[in-house]
C-alpha atoms as a PDB file:
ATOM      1  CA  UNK A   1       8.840  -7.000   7.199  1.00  0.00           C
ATOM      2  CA  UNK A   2       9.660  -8.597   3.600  1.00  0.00           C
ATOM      3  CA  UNK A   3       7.861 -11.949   4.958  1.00  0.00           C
ATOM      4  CA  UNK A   4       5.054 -10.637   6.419  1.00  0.00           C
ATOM      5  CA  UNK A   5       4.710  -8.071   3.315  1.00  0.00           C
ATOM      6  CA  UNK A   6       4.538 -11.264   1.058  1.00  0.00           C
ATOM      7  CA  UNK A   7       2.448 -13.221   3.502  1.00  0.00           C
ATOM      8  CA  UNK A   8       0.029 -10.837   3.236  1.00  0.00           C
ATOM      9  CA  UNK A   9      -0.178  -9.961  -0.302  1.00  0.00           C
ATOM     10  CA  UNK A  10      -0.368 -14.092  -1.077  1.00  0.00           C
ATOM     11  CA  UNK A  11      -3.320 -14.563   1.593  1.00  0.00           C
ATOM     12  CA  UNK A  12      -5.433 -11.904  -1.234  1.00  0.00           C
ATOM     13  CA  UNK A  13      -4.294 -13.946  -4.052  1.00  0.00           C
ATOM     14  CA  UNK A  14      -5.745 -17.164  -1.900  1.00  0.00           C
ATOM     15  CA  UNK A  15      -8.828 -15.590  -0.246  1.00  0.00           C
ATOM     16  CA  UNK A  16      -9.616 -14.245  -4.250  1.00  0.00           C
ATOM     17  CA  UNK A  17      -9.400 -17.663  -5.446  1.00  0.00           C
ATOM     18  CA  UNK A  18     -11.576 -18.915  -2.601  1.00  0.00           C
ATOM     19  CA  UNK A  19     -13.865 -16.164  -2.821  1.00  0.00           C
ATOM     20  CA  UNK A  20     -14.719 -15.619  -6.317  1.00  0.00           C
ATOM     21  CA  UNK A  21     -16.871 -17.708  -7.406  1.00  0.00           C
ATOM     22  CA  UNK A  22     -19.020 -15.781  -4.011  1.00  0.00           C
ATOM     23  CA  UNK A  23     -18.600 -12.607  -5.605  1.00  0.00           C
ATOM     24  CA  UNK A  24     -16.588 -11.686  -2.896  1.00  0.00           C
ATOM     25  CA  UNK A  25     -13.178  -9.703  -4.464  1.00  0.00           C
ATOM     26  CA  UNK A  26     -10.058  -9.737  -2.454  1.00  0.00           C
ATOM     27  CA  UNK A  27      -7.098  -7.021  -3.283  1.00  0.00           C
ATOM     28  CA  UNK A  28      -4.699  -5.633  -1.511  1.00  0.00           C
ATOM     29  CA  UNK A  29      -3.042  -2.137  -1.094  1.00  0.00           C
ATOM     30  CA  UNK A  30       0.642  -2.023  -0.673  1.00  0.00           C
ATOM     31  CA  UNK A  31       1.805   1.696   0.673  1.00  0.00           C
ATOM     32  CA  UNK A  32       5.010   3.522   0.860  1.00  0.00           C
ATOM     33  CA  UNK A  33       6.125   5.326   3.777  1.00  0.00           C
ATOM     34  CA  UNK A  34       3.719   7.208   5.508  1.00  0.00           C
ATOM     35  CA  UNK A  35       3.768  10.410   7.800  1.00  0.00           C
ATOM     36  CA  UNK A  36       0.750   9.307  10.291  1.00  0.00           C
ATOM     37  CA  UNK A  37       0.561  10.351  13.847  1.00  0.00           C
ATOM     38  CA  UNK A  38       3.032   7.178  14.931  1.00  0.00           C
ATOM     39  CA  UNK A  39       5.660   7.855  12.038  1.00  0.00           C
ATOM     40  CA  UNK A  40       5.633  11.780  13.366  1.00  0.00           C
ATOM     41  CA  UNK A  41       7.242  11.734  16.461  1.00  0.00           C
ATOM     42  CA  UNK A  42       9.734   9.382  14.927  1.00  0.00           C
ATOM     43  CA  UNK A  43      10.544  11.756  12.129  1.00  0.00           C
ATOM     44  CA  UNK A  44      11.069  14.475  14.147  1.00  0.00           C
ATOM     45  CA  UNK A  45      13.231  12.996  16.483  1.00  0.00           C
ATOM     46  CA  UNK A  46      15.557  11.134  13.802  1.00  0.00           C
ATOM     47  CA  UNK A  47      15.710  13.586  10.772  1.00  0.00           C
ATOM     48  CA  UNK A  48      18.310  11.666   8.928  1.00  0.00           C
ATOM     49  CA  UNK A  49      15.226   8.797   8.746  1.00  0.00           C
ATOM     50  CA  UNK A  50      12.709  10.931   7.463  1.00  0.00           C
ATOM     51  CA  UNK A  51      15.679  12.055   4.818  1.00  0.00           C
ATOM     52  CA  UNK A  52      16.629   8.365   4.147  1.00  0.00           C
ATOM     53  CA  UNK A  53      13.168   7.157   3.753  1.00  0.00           C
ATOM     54  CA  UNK A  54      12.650  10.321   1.373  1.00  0.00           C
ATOM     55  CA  UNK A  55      14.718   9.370  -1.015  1.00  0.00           C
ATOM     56  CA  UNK A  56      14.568   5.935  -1.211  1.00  0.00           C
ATOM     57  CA  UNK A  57      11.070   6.563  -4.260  1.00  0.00           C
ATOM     58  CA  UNK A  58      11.052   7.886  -7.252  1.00  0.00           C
ATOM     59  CA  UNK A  59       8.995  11.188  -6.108  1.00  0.00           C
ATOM     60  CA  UNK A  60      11.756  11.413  -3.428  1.00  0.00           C
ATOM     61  CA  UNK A  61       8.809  12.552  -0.226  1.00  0.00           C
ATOM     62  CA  UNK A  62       6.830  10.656   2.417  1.00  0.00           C
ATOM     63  CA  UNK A  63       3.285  10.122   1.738  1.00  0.00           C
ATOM     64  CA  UNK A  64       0.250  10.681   3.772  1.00  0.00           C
ATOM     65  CA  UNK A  65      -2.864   9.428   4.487  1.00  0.00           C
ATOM     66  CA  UNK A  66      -5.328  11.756   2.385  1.00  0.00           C
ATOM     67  CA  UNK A  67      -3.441  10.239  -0.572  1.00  0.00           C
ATOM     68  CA  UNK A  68      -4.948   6.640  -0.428  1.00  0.00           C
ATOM     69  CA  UNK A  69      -8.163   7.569  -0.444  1.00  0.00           C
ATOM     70  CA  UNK A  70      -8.637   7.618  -4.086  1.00  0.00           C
ATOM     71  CA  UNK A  71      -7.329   3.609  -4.283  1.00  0.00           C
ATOM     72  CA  UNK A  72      -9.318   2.425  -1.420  1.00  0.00           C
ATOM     73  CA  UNK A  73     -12.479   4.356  -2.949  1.00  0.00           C
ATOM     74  CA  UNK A  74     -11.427   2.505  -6.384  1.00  0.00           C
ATOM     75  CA  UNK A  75     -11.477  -0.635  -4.658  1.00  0.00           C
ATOM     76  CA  UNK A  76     -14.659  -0.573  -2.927  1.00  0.00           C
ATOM     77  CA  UNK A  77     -16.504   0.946  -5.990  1.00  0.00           C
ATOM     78  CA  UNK A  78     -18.030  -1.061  -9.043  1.00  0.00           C
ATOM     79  CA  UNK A  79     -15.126   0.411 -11.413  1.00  0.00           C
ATOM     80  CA  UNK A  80     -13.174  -2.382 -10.018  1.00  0.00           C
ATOM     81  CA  UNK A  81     -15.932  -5.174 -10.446  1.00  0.00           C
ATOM     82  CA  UNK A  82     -13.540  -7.194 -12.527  1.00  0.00           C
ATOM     83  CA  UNK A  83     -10.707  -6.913 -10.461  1.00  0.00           C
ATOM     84  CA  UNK A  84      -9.364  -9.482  -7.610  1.00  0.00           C
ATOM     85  CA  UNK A  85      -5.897 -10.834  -6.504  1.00  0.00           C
ATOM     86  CA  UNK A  86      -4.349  -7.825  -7.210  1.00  0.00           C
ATOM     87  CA  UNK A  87      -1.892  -5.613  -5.264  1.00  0.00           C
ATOM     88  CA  UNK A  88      -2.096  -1.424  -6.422  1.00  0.00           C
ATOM     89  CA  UNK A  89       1.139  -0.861  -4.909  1.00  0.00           C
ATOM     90  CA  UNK A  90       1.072   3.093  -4.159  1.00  0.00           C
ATOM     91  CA  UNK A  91       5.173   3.879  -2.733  1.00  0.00           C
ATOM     92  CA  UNK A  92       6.010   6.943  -4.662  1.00  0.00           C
ATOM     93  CA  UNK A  93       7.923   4.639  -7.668  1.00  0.00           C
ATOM     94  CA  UNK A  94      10.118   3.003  -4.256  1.00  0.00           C
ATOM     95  CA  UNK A  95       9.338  -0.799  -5.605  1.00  0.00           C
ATOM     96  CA  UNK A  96       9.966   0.445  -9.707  1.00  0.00           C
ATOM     97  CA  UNK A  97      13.806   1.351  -8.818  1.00  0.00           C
END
C-alpha cells in the first residue's frame, strides 16, 4: 500500500509539471479510512478492525463518503486555480501523529 500510495501521489506531482504550462492542474486526494459499501461487511464481521482503524487518527472514527465532497468540489472549482501538485490529505489527523 505505502508504494503504491507514493506512486500515486508522485505521478500528480509529474503529470502537474507536464501539464501546466496546458492549464491542465493535477492534485491528488489522499483519504483515511472509509466506511463504503466494501469496507461494511468487513467491519461488521471483524469489530476489533473497525476499533483498530478508529483509533489509529486524531478524531479517533472512520470516515465516509459524504465527507469528501467538499475537497473534490474545491478541486474542481476556480478557488483552486492556483493550485497543482498538491496532495489535501483528509485522514482524520492519522498522517499528523
Amino acid at each position: 500500500y505505502n508504494a503504491s500510495k507514493a506512486a500515486v501521489l508522485q505521478l500528480a506531482r509529474n503529470l502537474a509539471s507536464e501539464w501546466g504550462q496546458h492549464g491542465i492542474r493535477v492534485n491528488s486526494l489522499s483519504p483515511g479510512y472509509i466506511v463504503t459499501a466494501m469496507t461494511k461487511n468487513i467491519l461488521e464481521a471483524d469489530p476489533e478492525r473497525r476499533a483498530d482503524w478508529s483509533n489509529g487518527n486524531m478524531l479517533g472514527r472512520l470516515s465516509y463518503p459524504h465527507e469528501y465532497r467538499g475537497a473534490a468540489i474545491f478541486l474542481l472549482s476556480d478557488a483552486s486555480s492556483f493550485m497543482t501538485g498538491a496532495d489535501l490529505r483528509i485522514d482524520g489527523g492519522h498522517c499528523a501523529w
